[in-house]
Structures are given as structure tokens and as C-alpha cells.
PDB file of N, CA and C in Angstrom:
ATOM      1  N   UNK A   1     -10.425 -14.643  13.500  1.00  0.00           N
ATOM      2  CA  UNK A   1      -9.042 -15.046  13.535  1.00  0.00           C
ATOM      3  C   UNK A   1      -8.212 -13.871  14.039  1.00  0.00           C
ATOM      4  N   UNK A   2      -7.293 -13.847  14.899  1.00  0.00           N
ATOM      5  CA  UNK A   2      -6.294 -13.042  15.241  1.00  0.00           C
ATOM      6  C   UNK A   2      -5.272 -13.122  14.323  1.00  0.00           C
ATOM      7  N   UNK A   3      -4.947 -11.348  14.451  1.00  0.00           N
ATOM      8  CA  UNK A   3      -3.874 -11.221  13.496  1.00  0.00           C
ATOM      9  C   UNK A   3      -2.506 -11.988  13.567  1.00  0.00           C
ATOM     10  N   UNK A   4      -2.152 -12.415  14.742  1.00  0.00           N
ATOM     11  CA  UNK A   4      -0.979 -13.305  14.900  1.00  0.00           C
ATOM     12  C   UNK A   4      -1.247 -14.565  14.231  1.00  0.00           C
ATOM     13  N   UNK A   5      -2.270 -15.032  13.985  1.00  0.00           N
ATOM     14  CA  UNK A   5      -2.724 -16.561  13.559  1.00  0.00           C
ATOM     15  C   UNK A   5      -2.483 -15.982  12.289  1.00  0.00           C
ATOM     16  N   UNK A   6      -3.064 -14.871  11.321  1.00  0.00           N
ATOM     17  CA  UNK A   6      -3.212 -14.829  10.263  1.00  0.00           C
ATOM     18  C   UNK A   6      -1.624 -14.370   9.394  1.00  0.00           C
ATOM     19  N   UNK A   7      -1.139 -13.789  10.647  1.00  0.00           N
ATOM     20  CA  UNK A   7       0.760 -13.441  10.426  1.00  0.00           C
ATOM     21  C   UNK A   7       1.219 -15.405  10.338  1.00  0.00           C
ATOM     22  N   UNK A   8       1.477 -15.938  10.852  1.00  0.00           N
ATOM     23  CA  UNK A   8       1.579 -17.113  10.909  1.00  0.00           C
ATOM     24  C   UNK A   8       1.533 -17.640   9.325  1.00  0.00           C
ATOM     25  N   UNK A   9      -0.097 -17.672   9.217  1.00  0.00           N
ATOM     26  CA  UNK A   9      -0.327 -18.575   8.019  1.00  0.00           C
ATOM     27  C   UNK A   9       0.445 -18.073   6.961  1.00  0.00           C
ATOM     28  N   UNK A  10       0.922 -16.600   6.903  1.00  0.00           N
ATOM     29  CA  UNK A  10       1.723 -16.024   5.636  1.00  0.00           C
ATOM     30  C   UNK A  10       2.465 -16.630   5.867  1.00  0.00           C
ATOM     31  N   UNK A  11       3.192 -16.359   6.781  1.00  0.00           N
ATOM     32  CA  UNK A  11       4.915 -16.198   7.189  1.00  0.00           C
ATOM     33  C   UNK A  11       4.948 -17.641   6.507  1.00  0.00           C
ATOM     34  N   UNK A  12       4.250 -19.032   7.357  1.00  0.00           N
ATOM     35  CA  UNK A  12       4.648 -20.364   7.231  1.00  0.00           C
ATOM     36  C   UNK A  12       4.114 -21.117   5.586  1.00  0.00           C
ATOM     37  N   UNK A  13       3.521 -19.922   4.924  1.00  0.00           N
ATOM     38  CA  UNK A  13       2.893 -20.330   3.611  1.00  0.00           C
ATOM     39  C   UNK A  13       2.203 -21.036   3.691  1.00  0.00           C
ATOM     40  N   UNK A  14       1.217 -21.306   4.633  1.00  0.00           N
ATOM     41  CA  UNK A  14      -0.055 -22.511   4.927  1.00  0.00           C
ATOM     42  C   UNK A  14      -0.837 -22.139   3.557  1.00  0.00           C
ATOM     43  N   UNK A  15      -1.366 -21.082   3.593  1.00  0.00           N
ATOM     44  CA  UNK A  15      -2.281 -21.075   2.631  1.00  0.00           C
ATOM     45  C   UNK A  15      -2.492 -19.493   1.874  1.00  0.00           C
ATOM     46  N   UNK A  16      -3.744 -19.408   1.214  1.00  0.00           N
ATOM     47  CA  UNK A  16      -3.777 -17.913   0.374  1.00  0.00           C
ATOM     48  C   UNK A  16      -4.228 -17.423   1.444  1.00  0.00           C
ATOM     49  N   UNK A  17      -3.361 -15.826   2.283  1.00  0.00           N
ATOM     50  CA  UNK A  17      -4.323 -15.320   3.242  1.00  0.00           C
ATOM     51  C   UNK A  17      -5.458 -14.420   2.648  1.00  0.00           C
ATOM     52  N   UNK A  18      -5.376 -13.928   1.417  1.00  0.00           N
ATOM     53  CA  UNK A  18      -6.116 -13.762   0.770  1.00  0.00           C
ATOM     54  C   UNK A  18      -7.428 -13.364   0.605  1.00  0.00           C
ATOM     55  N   UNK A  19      -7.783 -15.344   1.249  1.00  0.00           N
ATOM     56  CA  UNK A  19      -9.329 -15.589   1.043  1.00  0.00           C
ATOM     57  C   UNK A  19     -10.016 -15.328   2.620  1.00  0.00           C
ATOM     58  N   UNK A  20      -8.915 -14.600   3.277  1.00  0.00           N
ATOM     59  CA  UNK A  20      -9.481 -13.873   4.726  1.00  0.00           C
ATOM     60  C   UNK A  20     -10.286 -12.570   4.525  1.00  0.00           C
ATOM     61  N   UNK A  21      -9.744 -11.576   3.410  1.00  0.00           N
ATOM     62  CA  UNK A  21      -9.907 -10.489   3.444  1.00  0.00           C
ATOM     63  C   UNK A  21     -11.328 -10.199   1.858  1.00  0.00           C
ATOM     64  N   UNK A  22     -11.984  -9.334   2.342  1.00  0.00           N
ATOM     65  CA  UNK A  22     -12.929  -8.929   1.381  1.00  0.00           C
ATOM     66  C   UNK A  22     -12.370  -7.874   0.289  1.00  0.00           C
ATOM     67  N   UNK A  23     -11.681  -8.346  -0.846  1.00  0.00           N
ATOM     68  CA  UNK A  23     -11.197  -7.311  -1.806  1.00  0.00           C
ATOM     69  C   UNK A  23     -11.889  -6.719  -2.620  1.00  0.00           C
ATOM     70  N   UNK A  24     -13.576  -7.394  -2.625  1.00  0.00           N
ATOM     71  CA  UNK A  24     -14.408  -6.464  -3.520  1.00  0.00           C
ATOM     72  C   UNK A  24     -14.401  -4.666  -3.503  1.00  0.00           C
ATOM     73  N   UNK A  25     -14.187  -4.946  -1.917  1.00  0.00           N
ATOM     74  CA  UNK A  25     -14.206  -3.188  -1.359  1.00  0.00           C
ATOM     75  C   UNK A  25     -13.053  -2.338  -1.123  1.00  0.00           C
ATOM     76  N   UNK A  26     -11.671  -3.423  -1.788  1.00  0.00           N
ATOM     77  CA  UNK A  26     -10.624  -2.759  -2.198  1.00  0.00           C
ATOM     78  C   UNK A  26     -10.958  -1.155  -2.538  1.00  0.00           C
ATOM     79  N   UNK A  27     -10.042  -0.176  -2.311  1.00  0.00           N
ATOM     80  CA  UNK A  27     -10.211   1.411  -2.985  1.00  0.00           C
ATOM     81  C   UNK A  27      -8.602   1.451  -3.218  1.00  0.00           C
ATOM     82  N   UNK A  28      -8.538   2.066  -4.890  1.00  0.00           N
ATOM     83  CA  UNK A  28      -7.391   2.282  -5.132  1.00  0.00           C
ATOM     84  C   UNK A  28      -6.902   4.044  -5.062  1.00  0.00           C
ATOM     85  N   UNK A  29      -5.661   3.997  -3.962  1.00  0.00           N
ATOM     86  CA  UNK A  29      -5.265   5.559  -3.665  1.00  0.00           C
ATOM     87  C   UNK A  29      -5.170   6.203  -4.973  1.00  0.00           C
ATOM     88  N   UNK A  30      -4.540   6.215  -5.799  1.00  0.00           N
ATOM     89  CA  UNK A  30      -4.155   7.136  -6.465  1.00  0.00           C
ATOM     90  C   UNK A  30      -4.761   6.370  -8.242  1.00  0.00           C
ATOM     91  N   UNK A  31      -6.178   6.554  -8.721  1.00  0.00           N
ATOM     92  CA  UNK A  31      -6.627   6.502  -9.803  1.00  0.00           C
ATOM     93  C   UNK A  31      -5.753   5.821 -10.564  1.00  0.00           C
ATOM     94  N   UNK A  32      -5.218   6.010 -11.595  1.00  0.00           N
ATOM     95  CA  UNK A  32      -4.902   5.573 -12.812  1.00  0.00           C
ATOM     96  C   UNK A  32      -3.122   5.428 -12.235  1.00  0.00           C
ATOM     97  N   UNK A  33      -2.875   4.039 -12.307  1.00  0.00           N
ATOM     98  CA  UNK A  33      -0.978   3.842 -12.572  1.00  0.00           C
ATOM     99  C   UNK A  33      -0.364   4.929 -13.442  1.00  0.00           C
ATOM    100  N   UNK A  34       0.842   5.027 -13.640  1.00  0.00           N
ATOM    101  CA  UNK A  34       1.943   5.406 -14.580  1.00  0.00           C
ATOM    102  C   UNK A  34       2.769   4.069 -15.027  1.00  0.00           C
ATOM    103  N   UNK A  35       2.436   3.931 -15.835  1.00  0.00           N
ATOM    104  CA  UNK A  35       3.722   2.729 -16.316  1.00  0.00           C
ATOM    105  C   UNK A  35       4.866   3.384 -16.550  1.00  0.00           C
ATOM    106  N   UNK A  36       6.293   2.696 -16.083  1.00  0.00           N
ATOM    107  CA  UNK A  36       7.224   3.002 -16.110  1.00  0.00           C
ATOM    108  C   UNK A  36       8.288   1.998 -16.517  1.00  0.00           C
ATOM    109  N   UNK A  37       9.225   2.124 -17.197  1.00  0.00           N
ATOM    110  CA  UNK A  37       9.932   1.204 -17.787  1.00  0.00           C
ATOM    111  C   UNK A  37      11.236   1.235 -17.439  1.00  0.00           C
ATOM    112  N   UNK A  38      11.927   0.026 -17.028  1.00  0.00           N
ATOM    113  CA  UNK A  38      13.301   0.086 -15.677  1.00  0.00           C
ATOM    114  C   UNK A  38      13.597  -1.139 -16.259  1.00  0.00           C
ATOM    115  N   UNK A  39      15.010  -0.786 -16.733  1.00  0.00           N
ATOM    116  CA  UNK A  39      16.129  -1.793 -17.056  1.00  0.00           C
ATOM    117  C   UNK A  39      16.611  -2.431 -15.724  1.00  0.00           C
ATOM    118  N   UNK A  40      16.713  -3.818 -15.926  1.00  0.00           N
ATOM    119  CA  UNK A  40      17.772  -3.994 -14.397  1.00  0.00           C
ATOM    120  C   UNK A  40      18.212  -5.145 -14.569  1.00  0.00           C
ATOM    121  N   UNK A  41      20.042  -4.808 -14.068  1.00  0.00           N
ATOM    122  CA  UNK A  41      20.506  -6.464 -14.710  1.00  0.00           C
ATOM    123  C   UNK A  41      20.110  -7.561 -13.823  1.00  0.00           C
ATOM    124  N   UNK A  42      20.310  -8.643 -14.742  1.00  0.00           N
ATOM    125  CA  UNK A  42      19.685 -10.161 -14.877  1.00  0.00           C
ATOM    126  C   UNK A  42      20.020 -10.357 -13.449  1.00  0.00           C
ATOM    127  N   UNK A  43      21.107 -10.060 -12.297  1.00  0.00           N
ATOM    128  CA  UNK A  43      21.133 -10.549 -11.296  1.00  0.00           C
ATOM    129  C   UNK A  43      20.095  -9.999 -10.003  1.00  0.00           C
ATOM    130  N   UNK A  44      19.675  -9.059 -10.507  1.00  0.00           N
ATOM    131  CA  UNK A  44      18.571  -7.963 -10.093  1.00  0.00           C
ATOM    132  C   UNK A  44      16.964  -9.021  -9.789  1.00  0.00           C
ATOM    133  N   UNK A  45      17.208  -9.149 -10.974  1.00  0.00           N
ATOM    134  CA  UNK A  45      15.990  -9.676 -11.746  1.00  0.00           C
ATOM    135  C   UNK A  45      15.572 -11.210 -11.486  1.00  0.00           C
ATOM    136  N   UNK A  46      16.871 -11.882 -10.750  1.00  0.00           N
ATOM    137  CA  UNK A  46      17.329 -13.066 -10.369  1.00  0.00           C
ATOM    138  C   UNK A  46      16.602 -12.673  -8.373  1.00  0.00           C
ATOM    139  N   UNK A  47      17.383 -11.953  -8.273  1.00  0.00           N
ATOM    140  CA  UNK A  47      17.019 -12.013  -6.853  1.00  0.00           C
ATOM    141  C   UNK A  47      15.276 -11.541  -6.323  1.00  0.00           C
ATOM    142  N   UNK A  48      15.122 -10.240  -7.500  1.00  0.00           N
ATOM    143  CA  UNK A  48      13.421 -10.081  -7.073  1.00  0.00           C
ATOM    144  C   UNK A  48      12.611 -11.434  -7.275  1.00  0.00           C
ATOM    145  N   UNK A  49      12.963 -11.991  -8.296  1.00  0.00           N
ATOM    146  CA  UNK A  49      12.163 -13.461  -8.579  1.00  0.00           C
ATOM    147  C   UNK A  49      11.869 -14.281  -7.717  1.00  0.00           C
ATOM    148  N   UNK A  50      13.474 -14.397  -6.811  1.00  0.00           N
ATOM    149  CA  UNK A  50      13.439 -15.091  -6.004  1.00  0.00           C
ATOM    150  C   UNK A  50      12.579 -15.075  -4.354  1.00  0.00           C
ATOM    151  N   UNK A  51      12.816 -13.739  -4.505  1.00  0.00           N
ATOM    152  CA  UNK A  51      11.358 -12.668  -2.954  1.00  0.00           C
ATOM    153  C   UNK A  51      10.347 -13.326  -3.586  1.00  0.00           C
ATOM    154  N   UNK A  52       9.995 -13.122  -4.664  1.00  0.00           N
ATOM    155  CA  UNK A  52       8.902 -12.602  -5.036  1.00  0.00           C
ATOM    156  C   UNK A  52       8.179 -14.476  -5.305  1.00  0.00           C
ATOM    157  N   UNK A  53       8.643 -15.519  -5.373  1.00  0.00           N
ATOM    158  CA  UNK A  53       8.667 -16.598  -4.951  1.00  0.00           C
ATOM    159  C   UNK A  53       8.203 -16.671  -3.654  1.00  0.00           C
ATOM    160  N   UNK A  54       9.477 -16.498  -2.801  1.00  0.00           N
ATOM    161  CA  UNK A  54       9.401 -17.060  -1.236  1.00  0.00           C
ATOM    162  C   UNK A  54       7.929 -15.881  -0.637  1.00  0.00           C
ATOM    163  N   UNK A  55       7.621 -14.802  -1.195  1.00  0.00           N
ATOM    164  CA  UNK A  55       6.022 -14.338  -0.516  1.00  0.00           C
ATOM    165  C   UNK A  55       4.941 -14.627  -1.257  1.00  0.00           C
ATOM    166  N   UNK A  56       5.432 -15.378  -2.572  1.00  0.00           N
ATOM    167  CA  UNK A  56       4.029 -15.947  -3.118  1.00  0.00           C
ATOM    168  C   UNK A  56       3.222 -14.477  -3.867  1.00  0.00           C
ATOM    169  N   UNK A  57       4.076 -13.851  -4.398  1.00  0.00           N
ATOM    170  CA  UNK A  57       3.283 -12.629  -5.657  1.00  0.00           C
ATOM    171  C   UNK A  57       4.183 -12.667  -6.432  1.00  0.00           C
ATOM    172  N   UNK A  58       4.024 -11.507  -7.292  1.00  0.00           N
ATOM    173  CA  UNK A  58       4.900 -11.406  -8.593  1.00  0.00           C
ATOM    174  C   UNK A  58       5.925 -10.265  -8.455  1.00  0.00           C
ATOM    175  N   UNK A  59       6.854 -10.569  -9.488  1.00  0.00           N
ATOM    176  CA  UNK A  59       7.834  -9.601  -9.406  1.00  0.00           C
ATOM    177  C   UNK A  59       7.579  -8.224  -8.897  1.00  0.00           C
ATOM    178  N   UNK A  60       6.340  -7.598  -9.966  1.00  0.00           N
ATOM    179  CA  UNK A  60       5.784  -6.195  -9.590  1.00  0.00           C
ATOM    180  C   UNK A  60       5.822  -5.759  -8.236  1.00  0.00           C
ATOM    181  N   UNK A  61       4.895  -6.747  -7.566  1.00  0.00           N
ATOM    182  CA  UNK A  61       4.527  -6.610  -6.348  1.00  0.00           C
ATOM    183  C   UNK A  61       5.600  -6.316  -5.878  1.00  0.00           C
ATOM    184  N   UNK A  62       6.584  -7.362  -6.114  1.00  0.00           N
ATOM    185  CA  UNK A  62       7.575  -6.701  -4.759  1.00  0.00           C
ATOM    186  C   UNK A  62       8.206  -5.368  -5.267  1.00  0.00           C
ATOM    187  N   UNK A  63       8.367  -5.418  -6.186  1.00  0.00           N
ATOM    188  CA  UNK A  63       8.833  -3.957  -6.581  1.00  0.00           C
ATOM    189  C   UNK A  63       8.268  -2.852  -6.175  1.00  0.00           C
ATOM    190  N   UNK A  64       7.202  -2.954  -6.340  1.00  0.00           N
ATOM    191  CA  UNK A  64       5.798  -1.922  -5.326  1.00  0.00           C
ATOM    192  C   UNK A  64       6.086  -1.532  -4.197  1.00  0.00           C
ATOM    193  N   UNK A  65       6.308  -2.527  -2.883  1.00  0.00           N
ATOM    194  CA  UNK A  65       6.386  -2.850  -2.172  1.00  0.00           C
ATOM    195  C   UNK A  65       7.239  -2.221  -1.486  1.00  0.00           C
ATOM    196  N   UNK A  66       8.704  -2.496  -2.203  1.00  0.00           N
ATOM    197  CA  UNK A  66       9.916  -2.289  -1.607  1.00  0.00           C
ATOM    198  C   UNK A  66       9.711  -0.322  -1.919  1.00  0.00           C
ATOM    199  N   UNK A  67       9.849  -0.166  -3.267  1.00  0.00           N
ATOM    200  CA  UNK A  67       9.521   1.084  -3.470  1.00  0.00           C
ATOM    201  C   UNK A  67       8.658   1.884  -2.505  1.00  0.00           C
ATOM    202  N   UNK A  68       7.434   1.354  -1.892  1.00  0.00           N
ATOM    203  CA  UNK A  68       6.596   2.167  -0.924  1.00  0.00           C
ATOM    204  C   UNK A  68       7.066   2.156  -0.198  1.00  0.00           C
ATOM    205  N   UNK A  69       7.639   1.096   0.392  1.00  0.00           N
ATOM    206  CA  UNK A  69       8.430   1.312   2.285  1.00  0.00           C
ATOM    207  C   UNK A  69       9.618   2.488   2.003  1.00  0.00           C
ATOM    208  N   UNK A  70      10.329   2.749   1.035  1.00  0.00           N
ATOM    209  CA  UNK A  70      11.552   3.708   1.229  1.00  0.00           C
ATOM    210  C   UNK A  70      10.894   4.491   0.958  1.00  0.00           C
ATOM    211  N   UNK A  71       9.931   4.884   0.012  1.00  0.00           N
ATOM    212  CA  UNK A  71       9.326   6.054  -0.218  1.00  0.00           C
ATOM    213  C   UNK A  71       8.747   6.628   1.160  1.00  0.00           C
ATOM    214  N   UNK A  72       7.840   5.670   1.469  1.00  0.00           N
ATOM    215  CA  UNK A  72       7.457   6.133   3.080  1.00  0.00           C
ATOM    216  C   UNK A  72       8.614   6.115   4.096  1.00  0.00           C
ATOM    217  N   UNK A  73       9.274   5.669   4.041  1.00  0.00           N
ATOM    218  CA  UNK A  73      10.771   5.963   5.613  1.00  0.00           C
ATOM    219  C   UNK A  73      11.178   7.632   4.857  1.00  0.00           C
ATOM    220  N   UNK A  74      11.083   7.730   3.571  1.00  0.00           N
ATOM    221  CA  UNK A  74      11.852   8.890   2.881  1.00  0.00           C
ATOM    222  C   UNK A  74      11.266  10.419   3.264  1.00  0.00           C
ATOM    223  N   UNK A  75       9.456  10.203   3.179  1.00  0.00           N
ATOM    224  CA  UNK A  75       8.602  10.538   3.888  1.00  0.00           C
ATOM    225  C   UNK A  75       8.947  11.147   5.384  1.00  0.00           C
ATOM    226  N   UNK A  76       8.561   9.981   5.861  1.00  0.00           N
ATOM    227  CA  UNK A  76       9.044   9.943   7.507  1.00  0.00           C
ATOM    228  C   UNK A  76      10.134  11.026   7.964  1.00  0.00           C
ATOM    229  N   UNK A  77      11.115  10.523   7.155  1.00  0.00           N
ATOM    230  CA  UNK A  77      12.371  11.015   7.938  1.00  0.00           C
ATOM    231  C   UNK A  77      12.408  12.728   7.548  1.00  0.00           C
ATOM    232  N   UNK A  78      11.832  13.338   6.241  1.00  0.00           N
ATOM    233  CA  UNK A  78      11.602  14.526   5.895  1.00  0.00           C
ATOM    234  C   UNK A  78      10.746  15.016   6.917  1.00  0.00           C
ATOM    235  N   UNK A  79       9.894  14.308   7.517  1.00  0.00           N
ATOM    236  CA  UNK A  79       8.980  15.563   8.180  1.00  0.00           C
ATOM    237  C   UNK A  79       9.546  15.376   9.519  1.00  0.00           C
ATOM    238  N   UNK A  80      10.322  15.076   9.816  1.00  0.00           N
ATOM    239  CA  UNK A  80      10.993  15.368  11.258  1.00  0.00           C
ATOM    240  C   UNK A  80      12.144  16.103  11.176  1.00  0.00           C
ATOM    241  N   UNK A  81      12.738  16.230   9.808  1.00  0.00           N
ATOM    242  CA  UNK A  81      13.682  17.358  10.153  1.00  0.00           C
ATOM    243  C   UNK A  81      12.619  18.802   9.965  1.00  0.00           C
TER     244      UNK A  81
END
């Protein structure tokens, strides 16, 4: 399958893309989580729900998510100055 077909099936929510990929051989970067505990008001909490709906994971995830991309642009933009 090409990656455009498999961009597709997310984007249009056809199905779990999921069951494309072999996660047995998942490797996790960094060993053991930190749990961390983050208040955030209900309208917060309203709108991640709502992402986190329309891509089909859980709240966490997107929280993950969003957190890694700024972390990485934050990244980025440090090593070019």
C-alpha cells in the first residue's frame, strides 16, 4: 500500500490504520514514563476530547502529540540560532 492510500484511510476514518503496521517491534525511546499531573479547565478538556474523537485515540495521545511537535519546533528553532 502507498503511503498516500494509507494517509487517506486515516484522514477519511475508513478504518484502524493500525492493523497496517507491525507493533510487536514497537521500541520505546525513552524507558520508563514520568507521570505528571495537569489541571486544565473543563473547556480545555472539552476541546482535547473533541481532537481526540475526530483522530480516533485518547485524550493522552493527543496531549503527547501536541506536546512533541512544539517540543520538537522548540528544538528546531534552538539549533539554528
Amino acid at each position: 500500500m502507498k503511503a498516500s492510500e494509507l494517509d487517506k484511510k486515516f484522514d477519511d476514518n475508513q478504518e484502524e490504520v493500525l492493523d497496517y503496521f507491525d507493533i510487536s517491534k514497537i521500541k520505546m525511546l525513552n524507558e520508563e514514563p514520568t507521570r505528571v499531573y495537569i489541571d486544565f479547565p473543563s473547556w480545555m478538556v472539552d476541546s482535547l476530547d473533541r481532537e481526540a474523537k475526530h483522530i480516533g485515540v485518547s485524550r493522552q495521545a493527543v496531549i503527547k502529540m501536541w506536546l512533541a511537535e512544539k517540543l520538537q519546533s522548540l528544538n528546531s528553532q534552538a539549533e539554528v540560532i
